[in-house]
C-alpha atoms as a PDB file:
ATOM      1  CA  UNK A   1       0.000   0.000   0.000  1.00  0.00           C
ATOM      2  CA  UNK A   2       2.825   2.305   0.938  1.00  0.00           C
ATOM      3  CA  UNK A   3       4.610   1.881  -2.287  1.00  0.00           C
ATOM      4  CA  UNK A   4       1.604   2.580  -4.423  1.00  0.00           C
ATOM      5  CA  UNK A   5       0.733   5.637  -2.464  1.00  0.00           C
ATOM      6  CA  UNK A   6       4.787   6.238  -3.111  1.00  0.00           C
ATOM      7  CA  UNK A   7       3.974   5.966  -7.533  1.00  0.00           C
ATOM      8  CA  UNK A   8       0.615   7.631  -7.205  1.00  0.00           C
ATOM      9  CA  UNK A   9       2.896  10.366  -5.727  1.00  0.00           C
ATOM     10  CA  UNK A  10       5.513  10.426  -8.075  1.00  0.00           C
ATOM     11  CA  UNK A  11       2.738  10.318 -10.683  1.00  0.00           C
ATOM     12  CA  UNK A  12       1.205  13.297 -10.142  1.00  0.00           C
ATOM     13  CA  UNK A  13       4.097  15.297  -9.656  1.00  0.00           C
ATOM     14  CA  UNK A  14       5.520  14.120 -12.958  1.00  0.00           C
ATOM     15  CA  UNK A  15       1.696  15.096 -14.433  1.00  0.00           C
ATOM     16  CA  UNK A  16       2.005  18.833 -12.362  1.00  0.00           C
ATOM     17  CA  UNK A  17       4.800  18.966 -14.714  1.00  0.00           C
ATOM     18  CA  UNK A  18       3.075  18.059 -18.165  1.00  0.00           C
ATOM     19  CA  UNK A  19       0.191  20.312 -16.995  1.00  0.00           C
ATOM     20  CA  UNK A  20       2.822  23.340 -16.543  1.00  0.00           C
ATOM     21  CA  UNK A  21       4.667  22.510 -20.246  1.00  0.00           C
ATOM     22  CA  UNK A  22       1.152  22.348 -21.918  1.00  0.00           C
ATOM     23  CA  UNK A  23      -0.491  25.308 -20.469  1.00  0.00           C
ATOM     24  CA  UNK A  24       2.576  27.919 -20.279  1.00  0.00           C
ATOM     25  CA  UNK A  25       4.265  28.986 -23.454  1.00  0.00           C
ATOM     26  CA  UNK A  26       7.660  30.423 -21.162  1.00  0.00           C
ATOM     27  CA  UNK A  27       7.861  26.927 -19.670  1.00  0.00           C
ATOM     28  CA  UNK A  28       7.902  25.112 -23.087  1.00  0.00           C
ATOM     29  CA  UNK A  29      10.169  27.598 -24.068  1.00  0.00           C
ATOM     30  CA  UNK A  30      12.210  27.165 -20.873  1.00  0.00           C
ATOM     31  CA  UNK A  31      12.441  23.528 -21.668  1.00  0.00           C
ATOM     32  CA  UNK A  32      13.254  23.398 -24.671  1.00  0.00           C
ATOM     33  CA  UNK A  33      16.622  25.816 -23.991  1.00  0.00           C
ATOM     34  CA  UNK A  34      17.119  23.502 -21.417  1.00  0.00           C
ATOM     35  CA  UNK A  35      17.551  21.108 -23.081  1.00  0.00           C
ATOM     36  CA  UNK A  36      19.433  22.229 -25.695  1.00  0.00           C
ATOM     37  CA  UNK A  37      22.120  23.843 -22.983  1.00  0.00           C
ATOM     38  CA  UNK A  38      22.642  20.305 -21.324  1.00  0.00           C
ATOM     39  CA  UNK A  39      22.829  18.430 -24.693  1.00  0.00           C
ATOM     40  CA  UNK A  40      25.262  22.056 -25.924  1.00  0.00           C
ATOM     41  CA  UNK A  41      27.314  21.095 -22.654  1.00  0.00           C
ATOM     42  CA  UNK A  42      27.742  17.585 -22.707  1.00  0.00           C
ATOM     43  CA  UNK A  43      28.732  18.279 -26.535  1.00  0.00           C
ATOM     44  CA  UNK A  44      31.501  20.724 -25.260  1.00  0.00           C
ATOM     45  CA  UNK A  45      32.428  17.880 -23.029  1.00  0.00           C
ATOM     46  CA  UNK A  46      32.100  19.808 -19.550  1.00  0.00           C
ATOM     47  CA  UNK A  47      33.544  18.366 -16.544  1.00  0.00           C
ATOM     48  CA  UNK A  48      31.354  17.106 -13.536  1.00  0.00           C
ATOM     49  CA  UNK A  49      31.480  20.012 -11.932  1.00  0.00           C
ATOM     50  CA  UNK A  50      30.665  22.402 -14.516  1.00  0.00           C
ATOM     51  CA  UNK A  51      27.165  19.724 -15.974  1.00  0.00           C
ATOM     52  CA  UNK A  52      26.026  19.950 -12.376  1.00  0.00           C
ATOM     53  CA  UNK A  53      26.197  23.962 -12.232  1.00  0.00           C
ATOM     54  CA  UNK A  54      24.298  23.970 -15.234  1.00  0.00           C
ATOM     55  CA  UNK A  55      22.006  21.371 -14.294  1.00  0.00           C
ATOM     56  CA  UNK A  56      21.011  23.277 -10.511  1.00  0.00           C
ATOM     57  CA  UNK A  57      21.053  26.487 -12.828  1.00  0.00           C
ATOM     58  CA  UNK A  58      18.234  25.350 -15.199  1.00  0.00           C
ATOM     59  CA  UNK A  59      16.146  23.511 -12.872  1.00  0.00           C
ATOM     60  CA  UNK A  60      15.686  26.815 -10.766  1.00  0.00           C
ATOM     61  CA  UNK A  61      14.480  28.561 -13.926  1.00  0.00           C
ATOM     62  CA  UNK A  62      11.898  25.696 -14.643  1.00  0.00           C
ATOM     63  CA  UNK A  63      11.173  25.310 -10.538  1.00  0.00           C
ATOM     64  CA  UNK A  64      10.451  28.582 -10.712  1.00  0.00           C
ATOM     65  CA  UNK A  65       8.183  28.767 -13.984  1.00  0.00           C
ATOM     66  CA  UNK A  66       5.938  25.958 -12.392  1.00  0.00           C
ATOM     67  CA  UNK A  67       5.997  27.956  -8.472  1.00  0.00           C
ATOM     68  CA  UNK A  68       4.524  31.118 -10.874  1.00  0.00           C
ATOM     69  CA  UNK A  69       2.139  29.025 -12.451  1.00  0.00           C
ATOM     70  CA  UNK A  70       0.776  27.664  -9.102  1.00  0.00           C
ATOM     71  CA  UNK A  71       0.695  30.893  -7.703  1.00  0.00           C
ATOM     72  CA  UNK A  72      -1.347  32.185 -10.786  1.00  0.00           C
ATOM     73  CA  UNK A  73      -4.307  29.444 -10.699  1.00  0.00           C
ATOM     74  CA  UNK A  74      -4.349  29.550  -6.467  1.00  0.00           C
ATOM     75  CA  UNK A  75      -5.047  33.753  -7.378  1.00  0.00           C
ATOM     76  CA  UNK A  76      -7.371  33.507  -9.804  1.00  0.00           C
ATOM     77  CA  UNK A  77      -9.588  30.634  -8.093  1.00  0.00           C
ATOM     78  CA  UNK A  78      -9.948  32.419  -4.963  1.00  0.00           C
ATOM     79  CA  UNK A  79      -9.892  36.255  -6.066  1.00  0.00           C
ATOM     80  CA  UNK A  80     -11.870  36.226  -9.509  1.00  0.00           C
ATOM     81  CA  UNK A  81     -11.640  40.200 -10.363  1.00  0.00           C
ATOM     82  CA  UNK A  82      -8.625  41.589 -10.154  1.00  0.00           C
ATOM     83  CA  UNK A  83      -7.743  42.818  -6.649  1.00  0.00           C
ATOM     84  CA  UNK A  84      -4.580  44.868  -6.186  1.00  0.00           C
ATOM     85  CA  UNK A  85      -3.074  42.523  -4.099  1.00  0.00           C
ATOM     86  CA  UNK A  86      -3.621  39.384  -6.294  1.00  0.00           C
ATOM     87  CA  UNK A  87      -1.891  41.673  -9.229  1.00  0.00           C
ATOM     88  CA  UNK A  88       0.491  41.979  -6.373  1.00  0.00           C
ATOM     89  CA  UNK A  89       0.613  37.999  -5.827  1.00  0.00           C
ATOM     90  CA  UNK A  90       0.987  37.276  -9.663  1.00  0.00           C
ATOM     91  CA  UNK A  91       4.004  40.296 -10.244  1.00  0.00           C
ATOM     92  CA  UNK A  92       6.289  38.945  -7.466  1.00  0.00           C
ATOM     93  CA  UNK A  93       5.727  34.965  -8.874  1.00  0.00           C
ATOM     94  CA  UNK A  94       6.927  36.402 -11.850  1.00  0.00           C
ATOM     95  CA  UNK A  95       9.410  38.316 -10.570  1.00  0.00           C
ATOM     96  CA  UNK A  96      10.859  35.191  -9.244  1.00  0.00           C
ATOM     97  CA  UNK A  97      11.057  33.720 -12.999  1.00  0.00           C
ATOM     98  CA  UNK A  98      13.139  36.688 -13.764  1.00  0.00           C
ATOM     99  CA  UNK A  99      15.947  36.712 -11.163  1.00  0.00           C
ATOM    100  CA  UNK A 100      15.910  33.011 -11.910  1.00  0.00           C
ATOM    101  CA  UNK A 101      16.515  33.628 -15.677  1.00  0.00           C
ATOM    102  CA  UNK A 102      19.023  36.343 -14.747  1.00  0.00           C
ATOM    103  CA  UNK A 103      21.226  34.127 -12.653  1.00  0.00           C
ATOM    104  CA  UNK A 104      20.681  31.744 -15.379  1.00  0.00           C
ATOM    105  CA  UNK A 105      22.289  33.620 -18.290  1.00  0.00           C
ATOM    106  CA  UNK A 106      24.852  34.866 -16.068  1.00  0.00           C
ATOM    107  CA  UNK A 107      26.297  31.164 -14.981  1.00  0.00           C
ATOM    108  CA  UNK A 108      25.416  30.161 -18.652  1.00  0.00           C
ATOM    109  CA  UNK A 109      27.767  33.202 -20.166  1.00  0.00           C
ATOM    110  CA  UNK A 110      30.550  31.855 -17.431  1.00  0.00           C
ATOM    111  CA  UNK A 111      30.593  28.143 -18.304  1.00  0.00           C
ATOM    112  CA  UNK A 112      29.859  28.976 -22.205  1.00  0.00           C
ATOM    113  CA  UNK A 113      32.214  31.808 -22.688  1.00  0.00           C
ATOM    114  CA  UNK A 114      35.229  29.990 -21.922  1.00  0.00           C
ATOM    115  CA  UNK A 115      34.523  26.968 -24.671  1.00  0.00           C
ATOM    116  CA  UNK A 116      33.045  29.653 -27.270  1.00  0.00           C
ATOM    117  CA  UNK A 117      34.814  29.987 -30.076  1.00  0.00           C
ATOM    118  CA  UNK A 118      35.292  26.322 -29.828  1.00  0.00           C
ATOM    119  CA  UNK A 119      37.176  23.473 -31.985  1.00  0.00           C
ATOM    120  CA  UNK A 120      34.280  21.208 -33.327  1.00  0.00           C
ATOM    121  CA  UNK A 121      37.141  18.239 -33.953  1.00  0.00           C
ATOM    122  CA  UNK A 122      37.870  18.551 -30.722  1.00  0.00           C
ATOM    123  CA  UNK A 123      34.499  18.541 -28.767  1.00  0.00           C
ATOM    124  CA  UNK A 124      33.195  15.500 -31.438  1.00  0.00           C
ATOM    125  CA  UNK A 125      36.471  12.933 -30.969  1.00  0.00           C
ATOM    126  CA  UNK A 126      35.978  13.728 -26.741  1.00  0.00           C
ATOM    127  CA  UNK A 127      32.338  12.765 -26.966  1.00  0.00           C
ATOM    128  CA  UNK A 128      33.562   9.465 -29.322  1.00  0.00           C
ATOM    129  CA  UNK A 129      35.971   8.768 -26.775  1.00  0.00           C
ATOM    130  CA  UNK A 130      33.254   8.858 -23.898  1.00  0.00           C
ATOM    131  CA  UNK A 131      30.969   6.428 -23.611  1.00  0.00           C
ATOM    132  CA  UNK A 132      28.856   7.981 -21.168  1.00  0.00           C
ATOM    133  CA  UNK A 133      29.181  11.149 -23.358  1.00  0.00           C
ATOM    134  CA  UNK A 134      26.929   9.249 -25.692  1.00  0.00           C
ATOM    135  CA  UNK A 135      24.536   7.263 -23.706  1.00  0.00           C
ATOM    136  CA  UNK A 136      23.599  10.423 -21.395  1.00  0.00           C
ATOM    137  CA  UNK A 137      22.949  12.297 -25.180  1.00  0.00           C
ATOM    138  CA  UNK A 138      20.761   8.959 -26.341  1.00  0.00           C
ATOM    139  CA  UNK A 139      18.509   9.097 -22.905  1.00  0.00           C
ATOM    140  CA  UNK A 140      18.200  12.509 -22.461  1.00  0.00           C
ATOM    141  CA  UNK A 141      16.968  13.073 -26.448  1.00  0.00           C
ATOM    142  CA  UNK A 142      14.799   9.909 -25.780  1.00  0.00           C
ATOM    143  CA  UNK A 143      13.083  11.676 -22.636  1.00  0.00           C
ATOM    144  CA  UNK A 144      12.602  15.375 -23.972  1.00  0.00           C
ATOM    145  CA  UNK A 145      11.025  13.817 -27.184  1.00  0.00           C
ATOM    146  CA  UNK A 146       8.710  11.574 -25.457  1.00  0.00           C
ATOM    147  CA  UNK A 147       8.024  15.203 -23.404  1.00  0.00           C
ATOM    148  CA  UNK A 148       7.522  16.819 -26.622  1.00  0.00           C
ATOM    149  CA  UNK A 149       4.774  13.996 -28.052  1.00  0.00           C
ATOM    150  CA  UNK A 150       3.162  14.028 -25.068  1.00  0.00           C
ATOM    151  CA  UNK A 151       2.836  17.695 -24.838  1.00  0.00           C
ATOM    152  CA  UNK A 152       1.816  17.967 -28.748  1.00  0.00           C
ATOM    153  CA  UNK A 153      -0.696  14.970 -28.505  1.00  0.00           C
ATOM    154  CA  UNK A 154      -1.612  16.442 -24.842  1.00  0.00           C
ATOM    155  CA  UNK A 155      -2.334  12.923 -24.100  1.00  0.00           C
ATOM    156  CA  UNK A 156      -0.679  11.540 -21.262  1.00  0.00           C
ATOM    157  CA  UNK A 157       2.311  11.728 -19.207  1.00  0.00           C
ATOM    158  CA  UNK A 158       5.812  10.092 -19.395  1.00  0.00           C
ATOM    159  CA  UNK A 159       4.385   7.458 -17.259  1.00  0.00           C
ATOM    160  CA  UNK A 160       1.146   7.181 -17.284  1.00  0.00           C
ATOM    161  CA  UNK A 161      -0.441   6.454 -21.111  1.00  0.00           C
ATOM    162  CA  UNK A 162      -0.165   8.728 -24.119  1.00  0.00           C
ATOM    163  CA  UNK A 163       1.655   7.970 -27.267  1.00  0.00           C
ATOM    164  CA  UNK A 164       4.633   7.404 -27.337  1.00  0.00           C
ATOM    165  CA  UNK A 165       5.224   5.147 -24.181  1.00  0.00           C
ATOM    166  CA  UNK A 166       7.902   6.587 -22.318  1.00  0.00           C
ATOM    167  CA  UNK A 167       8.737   3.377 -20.377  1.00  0.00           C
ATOM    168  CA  UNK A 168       9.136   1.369 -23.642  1.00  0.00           C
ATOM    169  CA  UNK A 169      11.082   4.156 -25.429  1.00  0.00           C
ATOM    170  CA  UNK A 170      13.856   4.392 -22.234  1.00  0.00           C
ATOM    171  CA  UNK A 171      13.806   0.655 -21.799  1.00  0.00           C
ATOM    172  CA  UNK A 172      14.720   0.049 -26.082  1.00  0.00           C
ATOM    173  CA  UNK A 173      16.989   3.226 -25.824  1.00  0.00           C
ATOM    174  CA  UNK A 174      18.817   1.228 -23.302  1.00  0.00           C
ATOM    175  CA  UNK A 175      18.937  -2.098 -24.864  1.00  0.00           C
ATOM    176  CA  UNK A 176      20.522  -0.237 -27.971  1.00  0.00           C
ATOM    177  CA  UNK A 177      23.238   1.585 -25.921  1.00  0.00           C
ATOM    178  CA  UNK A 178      24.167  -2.221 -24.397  1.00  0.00           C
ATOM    179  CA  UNK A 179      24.049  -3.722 -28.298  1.00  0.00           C
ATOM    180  CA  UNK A 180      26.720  -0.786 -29.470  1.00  0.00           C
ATOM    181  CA  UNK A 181      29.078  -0.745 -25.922  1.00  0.00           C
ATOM    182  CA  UNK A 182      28.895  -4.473 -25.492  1.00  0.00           C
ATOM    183  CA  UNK A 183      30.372  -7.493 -26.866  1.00  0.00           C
ATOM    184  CA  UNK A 184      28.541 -10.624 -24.233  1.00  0.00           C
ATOM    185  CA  UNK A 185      25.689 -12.208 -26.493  1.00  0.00           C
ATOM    186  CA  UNK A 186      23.957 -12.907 -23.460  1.00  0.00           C
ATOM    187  CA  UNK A 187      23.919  -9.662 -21.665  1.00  0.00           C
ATOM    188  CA  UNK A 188      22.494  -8.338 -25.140  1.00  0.00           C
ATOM    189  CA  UNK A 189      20.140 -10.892 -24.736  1.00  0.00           C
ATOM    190  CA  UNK A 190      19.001 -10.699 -21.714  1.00  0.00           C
ATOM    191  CA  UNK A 191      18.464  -6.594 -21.814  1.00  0.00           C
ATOM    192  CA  UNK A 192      16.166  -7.060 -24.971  1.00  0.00           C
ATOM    193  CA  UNK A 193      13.962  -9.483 -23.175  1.00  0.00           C
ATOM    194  CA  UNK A 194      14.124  -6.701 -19.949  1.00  0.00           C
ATOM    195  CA  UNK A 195      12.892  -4.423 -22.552  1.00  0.00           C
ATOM    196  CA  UNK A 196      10.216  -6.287 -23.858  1.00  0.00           C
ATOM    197  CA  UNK A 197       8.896  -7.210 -20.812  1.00  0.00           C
ATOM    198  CA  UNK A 198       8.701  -3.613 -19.427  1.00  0.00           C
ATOM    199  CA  UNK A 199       6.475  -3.083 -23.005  1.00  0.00           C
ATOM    200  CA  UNK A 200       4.469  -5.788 -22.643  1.00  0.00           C
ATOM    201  CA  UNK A 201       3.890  -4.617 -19.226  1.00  0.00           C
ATOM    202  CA  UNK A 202       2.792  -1.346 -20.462  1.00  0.00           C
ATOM    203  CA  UNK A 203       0.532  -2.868 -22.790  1.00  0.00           C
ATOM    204  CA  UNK A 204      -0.627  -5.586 -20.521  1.00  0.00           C
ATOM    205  CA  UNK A 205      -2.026  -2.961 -17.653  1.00  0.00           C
ATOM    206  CA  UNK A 206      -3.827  -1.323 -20.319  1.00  0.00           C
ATOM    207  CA  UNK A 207      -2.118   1.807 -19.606  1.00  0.00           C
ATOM    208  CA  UNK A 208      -0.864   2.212 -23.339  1.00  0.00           C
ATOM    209  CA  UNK A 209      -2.501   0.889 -26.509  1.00  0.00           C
ATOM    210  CA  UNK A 210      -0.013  -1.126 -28.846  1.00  0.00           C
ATOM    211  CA  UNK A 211       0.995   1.154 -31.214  1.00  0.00           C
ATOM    212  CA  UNK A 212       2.035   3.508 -28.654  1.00  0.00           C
ATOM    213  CA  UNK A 213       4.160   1.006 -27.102  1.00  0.00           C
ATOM    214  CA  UNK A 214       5.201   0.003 -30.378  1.00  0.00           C
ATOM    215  CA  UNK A 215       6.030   3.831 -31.486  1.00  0.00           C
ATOM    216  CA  UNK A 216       8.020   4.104 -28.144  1.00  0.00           C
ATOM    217  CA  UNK A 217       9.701   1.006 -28.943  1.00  0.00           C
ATOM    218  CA  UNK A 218      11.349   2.167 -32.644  1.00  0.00           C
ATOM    219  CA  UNK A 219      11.998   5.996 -31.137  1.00  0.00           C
ATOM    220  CA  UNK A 220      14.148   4.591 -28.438  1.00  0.00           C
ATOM    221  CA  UNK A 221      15.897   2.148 -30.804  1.00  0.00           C
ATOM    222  CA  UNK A 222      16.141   4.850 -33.923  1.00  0.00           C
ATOM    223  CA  UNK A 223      17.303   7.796 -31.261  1.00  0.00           C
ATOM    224  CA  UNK A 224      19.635   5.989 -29.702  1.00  0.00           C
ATOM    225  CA  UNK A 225      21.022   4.642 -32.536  1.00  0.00           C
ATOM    226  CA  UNK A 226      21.351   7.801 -34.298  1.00  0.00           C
ATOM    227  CA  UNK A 227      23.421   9.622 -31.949  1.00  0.00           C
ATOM    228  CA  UNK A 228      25.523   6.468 -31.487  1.00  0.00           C
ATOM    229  CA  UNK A 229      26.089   6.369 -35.514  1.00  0.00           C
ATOM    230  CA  UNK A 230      27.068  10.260 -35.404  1.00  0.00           C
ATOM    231  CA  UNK A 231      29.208   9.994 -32.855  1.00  0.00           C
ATOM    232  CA  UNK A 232      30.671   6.509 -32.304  1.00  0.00           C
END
């Protein structure tokens, strides 16, 4: 019981954050530079320090965005006309957004400036030499897509229903990144049928229709495999 309360949980805060991307045009906006400047970083081959700077940087922008938004539908259900104070309420939310977005392009000019004007040979045989380089590119294209479907189709979440499945699309992105890194026949093996059975689960529960599970399936596999042919 505890652990289903514990999903149902982590459910609807992963939905609170669909509902913000749909309804607000800054947050999509805010997500998509976001993740553009991780995948930009990882590209420029940043060092642990610098990807977790820019990581705490951009999820204060977006933490932010959604506080605002919260802030915005708590005024307007309780105070329908347009008190002074609410107007007050709604101003400092968004005031919030901008200091966050301030502080944002100011650690993004520090980390970006020193790489910028950068050698492209360089950045592309660090990322071929990394392996992790790679796979953290695969997953985190795999994720913001399935974001971006869900948000487009506004059906679903990334795990609950929608098209594509986000469970099946992760789970093949995976498998891929094991059939280009490894060499055991078995261990490929074996992570396909892990796969599979996290689809068929999917499918199975009735909480996605085949040919979303399907569609999540081939993105994983065709993602993953396309950053691993462009830089491997």
């Amino acid at each position: 019981m505890q652990e289903t309360k514990i999903i149902g949980s982590f459910n609807a805060a992963v939905e609170g954050f669909i509902y913000v991307v749909r309804t607000e045009r800054n947050m999509r906006i805010h997500f998509l530079i976001a993740l553009l400047f991780i995948l930009f970083g990882i590209y420029l081959n940043f060092s642990a320090f610098e990807i977790i700077a820019l990581t705490i940087t951009i999820e204060l922008v977006l933490v932010a965005e959604m506080i605002n938004t919260a802030m915005e539908l708590i005024v307007d259900m309780v105070e329908e006309k347009l008190h002074p104070v609410a107007r007050a309420i709604k101003d400092i939310s968004a005031g919030a957004v901008l200091v966050t977005a301030i502080s944002a392009l100011i650690v993004g000019y520090v980390l970006f400036s020193k790489r910028i004007p950068f050698s492209m040979a360089s950045a592309m045989s660090k990322i071929r030499n990394s392996n992790w380089h790679v796979t953290f590119i695969s997953l985190i294209l795999v994720l913001g897509i399935t974001v971006i479907g869900k948000v487009v189709l506004r059906r679903g979440t990334p795990l609950r229903g929608g098209m594509p499945s986000g469970h099946a699309a992760v789970a093949f992105s995976m498998w891929t990144v094991i059939v280009f890194l490894g060499n055991n026949t078995i261990v490929v093996t074996l992570s396909f049928v892990l796969a599979f059975l996290v689809a068929r689960h999917r499918l199975k529960a009735a909480i996605h229709t085949f040919w979303e599970v399907l569609a999540g399936s081939i993105m994983g596999i065709l993602v993953t495999t396309l950053i691993f042919q462009l830089f491997r």
